[in-house]
N, C-alpha and C. Protein backbone atom coordinates (compact mmCIF):
# COMPACT_ATOMS: atom_id res chain seq x y z
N UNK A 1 -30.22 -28.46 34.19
CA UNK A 1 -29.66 -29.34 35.22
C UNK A 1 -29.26 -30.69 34.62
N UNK A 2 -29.84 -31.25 33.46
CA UNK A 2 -29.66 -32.45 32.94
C UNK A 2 -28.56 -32.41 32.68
N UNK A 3 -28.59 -31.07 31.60
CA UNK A 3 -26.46 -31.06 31.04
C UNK A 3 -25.78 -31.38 31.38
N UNK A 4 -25.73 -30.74 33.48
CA UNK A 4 -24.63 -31.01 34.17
C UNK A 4 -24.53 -32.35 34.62
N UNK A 5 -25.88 -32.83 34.65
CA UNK A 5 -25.50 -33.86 34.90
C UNK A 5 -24.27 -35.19 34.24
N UNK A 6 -25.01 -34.58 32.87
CA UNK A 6 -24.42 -35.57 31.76
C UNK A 6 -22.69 -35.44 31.87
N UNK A 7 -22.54 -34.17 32.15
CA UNK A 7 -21.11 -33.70 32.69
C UNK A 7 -20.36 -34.16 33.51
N UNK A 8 -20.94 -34.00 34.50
CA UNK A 8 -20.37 -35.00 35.60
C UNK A 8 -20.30 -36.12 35.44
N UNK A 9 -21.54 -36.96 34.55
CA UNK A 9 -21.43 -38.53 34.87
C UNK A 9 -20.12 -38.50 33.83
N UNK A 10 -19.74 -38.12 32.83
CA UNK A 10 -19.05 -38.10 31.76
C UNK A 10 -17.56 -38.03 32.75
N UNK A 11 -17.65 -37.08 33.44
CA UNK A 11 -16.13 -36.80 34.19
C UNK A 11 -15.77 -37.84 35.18
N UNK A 12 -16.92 -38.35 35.71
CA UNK A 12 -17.07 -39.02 37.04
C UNK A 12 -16.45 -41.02 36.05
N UNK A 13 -17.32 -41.08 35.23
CA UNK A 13 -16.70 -42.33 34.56
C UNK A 13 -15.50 -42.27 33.69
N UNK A 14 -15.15 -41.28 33.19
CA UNK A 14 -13.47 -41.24 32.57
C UNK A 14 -12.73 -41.29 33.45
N UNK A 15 -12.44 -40.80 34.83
CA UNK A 15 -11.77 -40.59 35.93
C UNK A 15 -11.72 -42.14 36.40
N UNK A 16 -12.80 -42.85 36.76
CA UNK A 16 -13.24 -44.06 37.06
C UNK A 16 -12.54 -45.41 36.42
N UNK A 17 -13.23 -45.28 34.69
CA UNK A 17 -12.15 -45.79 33.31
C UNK A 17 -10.70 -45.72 33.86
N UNK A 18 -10.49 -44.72 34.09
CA UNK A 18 -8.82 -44.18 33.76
C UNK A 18 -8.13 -44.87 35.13
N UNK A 19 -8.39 -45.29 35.84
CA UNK A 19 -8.07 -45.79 37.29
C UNK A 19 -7.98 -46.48 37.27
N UNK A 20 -8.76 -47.53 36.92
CA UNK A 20 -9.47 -48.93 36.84
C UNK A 20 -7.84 -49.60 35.15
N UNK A 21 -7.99 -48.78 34.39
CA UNK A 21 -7.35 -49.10 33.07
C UNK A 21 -6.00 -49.08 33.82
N UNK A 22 -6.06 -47.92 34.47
CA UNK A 22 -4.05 -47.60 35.15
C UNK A 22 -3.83 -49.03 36.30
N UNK A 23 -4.65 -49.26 36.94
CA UNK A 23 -4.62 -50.27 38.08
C UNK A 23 -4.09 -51.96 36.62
N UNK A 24 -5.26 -52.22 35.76
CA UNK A 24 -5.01 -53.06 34.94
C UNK A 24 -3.16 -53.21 34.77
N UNK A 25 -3.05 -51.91 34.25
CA UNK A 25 -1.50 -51.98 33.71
C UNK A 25 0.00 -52.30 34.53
N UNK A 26 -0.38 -51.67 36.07
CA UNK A 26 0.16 -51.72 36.29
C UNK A 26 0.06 -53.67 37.23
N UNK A 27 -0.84 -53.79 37.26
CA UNK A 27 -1.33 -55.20 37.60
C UNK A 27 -0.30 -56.47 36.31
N UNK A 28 -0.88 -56.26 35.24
CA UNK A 28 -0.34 -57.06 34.14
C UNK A 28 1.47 -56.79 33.70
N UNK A 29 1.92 -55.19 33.77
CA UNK A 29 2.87 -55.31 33.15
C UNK A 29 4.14 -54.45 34.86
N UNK A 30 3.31 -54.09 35.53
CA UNK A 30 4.15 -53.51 36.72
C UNK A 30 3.97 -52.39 36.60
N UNK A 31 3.79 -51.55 35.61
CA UNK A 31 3.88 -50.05 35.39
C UNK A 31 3.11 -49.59 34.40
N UNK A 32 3.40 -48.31 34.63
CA UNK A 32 1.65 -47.70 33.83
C UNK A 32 2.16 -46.23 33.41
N UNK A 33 1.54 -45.60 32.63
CA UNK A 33 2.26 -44.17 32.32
C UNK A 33 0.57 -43.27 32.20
N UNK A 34 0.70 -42.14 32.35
CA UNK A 34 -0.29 -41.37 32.62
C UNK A 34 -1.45 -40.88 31.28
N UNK A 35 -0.54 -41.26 30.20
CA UNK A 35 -1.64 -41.33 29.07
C UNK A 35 -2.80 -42.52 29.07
N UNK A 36 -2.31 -43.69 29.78
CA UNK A 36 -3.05 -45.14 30.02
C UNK A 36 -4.03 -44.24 30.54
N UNK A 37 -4.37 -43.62 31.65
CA UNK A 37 -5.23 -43.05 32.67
C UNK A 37 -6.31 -42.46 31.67
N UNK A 38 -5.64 -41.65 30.64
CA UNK A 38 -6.50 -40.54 29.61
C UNK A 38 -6.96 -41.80 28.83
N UNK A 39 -6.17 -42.35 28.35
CA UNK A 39 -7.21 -44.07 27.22
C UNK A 39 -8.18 -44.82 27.86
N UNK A 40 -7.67 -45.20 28.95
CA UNK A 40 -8.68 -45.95 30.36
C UNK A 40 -9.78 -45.01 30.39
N UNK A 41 -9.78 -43.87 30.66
CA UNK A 41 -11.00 -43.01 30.90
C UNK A 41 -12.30 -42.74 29.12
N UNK A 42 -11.70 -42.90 28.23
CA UNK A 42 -12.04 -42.79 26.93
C UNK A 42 -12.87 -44.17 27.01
N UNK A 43 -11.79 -45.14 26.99
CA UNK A 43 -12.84 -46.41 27.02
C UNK A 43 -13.85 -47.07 27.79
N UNK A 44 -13.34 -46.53 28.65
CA UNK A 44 -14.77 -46.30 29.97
C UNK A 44 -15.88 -45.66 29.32
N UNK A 45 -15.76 -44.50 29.12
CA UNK A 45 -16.65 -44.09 28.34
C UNK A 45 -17.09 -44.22 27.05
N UNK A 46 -16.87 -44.88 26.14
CA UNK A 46 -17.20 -45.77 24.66
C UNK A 46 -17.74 -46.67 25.42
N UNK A 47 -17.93 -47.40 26.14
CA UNK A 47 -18.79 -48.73 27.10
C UNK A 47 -19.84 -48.25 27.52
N UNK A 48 -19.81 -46.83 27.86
CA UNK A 48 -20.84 -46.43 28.88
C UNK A 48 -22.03 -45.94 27.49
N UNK A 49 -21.37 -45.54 26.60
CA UNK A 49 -22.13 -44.79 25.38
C UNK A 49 -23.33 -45.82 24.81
N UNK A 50 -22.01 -47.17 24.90
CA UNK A 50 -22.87 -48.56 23.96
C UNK A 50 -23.98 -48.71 25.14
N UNK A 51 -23.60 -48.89 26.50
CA UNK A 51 -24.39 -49.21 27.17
C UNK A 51 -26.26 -48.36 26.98
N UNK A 52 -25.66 -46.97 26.99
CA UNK A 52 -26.59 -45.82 27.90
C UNK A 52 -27.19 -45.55 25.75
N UNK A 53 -26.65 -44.97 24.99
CA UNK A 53 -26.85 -44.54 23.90
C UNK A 53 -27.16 -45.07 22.64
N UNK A 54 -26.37 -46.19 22.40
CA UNK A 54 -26.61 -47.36 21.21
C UNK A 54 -27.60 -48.12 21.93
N UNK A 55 -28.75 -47.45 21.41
CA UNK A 55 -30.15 -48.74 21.86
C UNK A 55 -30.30 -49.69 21.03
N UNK A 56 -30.17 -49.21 19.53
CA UNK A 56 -30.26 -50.03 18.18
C UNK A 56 -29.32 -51.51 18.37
N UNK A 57 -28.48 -51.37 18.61
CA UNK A 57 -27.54 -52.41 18.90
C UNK A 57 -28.43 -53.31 20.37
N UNK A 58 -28.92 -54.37 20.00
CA UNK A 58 -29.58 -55.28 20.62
C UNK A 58 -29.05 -56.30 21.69
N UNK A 59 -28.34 -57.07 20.47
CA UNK A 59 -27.60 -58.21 21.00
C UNK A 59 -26.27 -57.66 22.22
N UNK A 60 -26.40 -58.71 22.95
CA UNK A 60 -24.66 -58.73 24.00
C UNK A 60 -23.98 -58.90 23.20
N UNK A 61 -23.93 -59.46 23.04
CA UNK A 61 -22.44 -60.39 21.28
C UNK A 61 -22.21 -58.68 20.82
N UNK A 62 -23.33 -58.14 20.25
CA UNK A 62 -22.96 -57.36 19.71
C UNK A 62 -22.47 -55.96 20.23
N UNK A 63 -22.89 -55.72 21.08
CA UNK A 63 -22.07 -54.68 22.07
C UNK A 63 -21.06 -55.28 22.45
N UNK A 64 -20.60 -55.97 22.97
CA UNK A 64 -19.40 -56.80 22.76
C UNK A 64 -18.29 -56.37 22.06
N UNK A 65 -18.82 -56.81 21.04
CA UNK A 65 -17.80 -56.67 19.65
C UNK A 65 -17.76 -55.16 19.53
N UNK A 66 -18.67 -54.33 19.51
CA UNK A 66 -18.71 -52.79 18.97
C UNK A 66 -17.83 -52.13 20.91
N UNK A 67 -17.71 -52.84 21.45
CA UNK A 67 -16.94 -52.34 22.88
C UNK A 67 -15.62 -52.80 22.37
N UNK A 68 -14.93 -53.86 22.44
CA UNK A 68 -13.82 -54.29 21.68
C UNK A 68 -13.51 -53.43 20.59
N UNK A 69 -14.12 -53.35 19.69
CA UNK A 69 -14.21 -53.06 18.35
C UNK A 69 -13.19 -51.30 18.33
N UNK A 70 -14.12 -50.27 19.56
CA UNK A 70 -13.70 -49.25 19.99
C UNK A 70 -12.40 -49.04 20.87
N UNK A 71 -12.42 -49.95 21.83
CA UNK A 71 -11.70 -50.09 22.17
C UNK A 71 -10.02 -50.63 21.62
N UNK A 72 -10.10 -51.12 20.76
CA UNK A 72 -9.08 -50.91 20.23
C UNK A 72 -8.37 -49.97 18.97
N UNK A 73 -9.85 -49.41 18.16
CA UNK A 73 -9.49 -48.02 17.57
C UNK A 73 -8.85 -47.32 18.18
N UNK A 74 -9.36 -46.80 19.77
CA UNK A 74 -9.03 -45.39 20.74
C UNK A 74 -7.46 -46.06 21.12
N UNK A 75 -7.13 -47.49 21.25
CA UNK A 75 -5.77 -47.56 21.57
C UNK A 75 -4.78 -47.58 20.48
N UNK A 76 -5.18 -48.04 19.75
CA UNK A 76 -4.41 -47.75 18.26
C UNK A 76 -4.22 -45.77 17.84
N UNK A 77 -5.31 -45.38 18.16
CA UNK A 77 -4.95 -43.74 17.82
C UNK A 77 -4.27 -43.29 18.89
N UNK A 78 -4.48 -43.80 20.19
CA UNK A 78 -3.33 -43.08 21.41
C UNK A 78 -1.65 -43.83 20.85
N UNK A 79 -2.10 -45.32 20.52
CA UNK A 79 -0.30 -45.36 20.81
C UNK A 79 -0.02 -44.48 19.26
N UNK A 80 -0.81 -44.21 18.24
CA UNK A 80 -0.01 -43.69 17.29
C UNK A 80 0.52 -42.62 17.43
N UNK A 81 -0.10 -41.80 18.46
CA UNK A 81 0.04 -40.37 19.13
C UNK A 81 1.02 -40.37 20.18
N UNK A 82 0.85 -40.89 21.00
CA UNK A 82 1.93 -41.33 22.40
C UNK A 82 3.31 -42.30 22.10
N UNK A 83 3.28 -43.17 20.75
CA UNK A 83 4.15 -44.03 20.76
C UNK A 83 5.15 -43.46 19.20
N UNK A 84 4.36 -43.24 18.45
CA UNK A 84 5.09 -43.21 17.23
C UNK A 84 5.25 -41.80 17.12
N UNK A 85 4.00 -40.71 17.53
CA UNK A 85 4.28 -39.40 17.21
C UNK A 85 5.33 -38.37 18.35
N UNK A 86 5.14 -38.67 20.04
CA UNK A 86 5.33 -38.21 20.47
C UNK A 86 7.13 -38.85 20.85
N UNK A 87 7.01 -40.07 20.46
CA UNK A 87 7.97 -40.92 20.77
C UNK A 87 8.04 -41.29 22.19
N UNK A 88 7.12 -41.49 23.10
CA UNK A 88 7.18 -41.76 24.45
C UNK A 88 7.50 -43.13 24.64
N UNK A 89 7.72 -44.07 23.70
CA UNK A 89 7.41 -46.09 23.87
C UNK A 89 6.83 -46.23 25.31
N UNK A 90 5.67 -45.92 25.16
CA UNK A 90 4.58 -46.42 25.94
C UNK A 90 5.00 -47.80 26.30
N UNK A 91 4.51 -48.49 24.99
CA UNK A 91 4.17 -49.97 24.43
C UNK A 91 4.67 -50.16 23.35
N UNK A 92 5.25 -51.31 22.75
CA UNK A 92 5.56 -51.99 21.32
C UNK A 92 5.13 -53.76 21.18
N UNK A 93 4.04 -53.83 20.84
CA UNK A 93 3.06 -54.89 20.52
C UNK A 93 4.15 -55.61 18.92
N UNK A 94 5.31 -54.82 18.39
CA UNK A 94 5.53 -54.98 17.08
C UNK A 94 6.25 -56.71 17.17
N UNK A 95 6.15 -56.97 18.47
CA UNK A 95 6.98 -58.71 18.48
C UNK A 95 5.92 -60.15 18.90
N UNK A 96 4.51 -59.44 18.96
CA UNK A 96 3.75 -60.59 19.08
C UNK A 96 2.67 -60.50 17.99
N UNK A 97 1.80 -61.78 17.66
CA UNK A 97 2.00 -62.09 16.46
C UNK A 97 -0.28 -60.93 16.19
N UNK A 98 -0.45 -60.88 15.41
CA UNK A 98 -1.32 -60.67 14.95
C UNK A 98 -1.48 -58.61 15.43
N UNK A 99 -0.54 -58.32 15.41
CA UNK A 99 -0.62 -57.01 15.58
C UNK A 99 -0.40 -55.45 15.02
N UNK A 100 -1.00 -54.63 14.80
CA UNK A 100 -0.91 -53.70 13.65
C UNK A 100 -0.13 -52.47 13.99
N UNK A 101 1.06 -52.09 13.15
CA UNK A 101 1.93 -51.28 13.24
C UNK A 101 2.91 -51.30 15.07
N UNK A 102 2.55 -51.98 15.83
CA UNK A 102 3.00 -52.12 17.21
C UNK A 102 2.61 -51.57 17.98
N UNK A 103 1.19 -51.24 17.37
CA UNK A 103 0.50 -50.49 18.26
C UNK A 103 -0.81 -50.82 19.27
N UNK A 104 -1.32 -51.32 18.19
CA UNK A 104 -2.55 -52.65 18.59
C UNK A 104 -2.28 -54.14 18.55
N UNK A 105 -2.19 -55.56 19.42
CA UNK A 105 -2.27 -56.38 19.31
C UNK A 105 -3.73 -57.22 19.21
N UNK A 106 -4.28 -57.32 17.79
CA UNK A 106 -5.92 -58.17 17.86
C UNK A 106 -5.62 -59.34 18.97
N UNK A 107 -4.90 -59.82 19.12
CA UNK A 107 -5.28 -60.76 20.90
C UNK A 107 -5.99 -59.99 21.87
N UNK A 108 -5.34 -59.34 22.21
CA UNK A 108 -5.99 -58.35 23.72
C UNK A 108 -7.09 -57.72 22.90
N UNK A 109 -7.58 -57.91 21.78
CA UNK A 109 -8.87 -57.51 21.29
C UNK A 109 -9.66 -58.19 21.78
N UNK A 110 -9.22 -59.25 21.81
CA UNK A 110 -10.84 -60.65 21.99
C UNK A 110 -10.32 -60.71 23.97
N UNK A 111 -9.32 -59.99 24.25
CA UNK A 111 -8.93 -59.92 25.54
C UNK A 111 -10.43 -58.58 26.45
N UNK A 112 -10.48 -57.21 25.20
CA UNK A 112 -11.36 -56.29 25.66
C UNK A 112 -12.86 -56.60 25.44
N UNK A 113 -13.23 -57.90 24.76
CA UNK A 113 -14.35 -58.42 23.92
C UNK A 113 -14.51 -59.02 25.41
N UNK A 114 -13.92 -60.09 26.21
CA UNK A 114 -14.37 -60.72 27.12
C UNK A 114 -14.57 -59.70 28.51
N UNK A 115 -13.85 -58.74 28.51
CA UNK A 115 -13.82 -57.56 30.33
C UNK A 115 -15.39 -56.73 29.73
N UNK A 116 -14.98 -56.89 28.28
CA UNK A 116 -16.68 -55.61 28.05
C UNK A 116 -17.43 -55.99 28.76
N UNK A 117 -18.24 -56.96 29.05
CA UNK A 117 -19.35 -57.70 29.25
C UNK A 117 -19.09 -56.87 31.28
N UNK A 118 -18.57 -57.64 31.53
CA UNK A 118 -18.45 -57.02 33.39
C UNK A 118 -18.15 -55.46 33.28
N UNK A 119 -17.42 -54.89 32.39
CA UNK A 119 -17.35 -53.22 32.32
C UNK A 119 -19.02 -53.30 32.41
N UNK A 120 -19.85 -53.41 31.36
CA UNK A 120 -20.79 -52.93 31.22
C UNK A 120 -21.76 -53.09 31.51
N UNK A 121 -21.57 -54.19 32.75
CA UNK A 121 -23.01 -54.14 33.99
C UNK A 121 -21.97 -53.29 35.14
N UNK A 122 -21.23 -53.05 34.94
CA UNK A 122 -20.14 -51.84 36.03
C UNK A 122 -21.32 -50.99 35.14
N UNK A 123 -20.72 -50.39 34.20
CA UNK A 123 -21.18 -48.93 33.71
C UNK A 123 -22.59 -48.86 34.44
N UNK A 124 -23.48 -49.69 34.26
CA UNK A 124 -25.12 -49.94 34.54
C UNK A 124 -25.43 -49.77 35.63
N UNK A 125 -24.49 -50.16 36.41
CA UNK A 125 -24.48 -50.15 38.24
C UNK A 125 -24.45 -48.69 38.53
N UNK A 126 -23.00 -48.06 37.95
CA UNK A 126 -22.78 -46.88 38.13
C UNK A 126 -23.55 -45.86 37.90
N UNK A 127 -24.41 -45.65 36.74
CA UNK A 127 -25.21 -45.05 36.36
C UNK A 127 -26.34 -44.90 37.68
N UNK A 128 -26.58 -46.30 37.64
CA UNK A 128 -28.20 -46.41 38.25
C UNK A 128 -27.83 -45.76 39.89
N UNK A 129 -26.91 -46.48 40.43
CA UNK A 129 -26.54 -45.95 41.66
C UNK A 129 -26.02 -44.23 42.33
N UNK A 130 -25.73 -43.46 40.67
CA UNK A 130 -25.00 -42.23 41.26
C UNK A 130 -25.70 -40.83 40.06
N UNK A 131 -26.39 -41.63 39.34
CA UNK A 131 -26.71 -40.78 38.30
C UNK A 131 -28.53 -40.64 37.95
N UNK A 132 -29.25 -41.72 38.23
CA UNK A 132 -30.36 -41.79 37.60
C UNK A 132 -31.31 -41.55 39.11
């Protein structure tokens, strides 16, 4: 019974992520495309992992940074997949300044470094309220 649980909470917060990430996009830029939903739901869940799984990791600062940190790996491998491989132009980050291949901009890094912190008394809420 635990498994499923872990299942569900897993489905129940990517779905959640992915909503919450699509609402962001279309909030900031007007529009949103349906892979955002599948990245939103990923990074929802990399938050929920640091939260619930990385005990070793102590510090806020430092979940923080390792939430950021992920969070912009998983968007850097979607746009390389969605933007450069599939050719969809999602996004092209390639005209503002500190950004890698046009896929990741490190600004909105220290942008996912500051939302981690409220994601991840969300994640904590969620858990405690629907799962534990």
């Amino acid at each position: 019974m635990k498994h499923w649980n872990y299942i569900l909470q897993n489905i129940f917060m990517s779905s959640l992520g992915g909503a919450m990430y699509y609402c962001i996009e279309i909030a900031y830029r007007g529009h949103s495309h349906w892979s955002m939903f599948l990245l939103g739901g990923a990074c929802f869940c990399w938050i929920d992992v640091i939260c619930e799984k990385l005990t070793f990791v102590k510090s806020l600062w430092g979940k923080m940074a390792l939430s950021a940190a992920g969070i912009t790996v998983l968007e850097w491998v979607c746009g390389c997949i969605v933007n450069l491989w599939l050719k969809l132009e999602v996004w092209d980050y390639s005209k503002l300044p500190l950004q890698i291949m046009g896929q990741v901009c490190l600004l909105f890094s220290f942008f996912w470094f500051l939302l981690s912190f409220p994601a991840m008394q969300f994640c904590k809420s969620i858990r405690v309220l629907f799962f534990e």
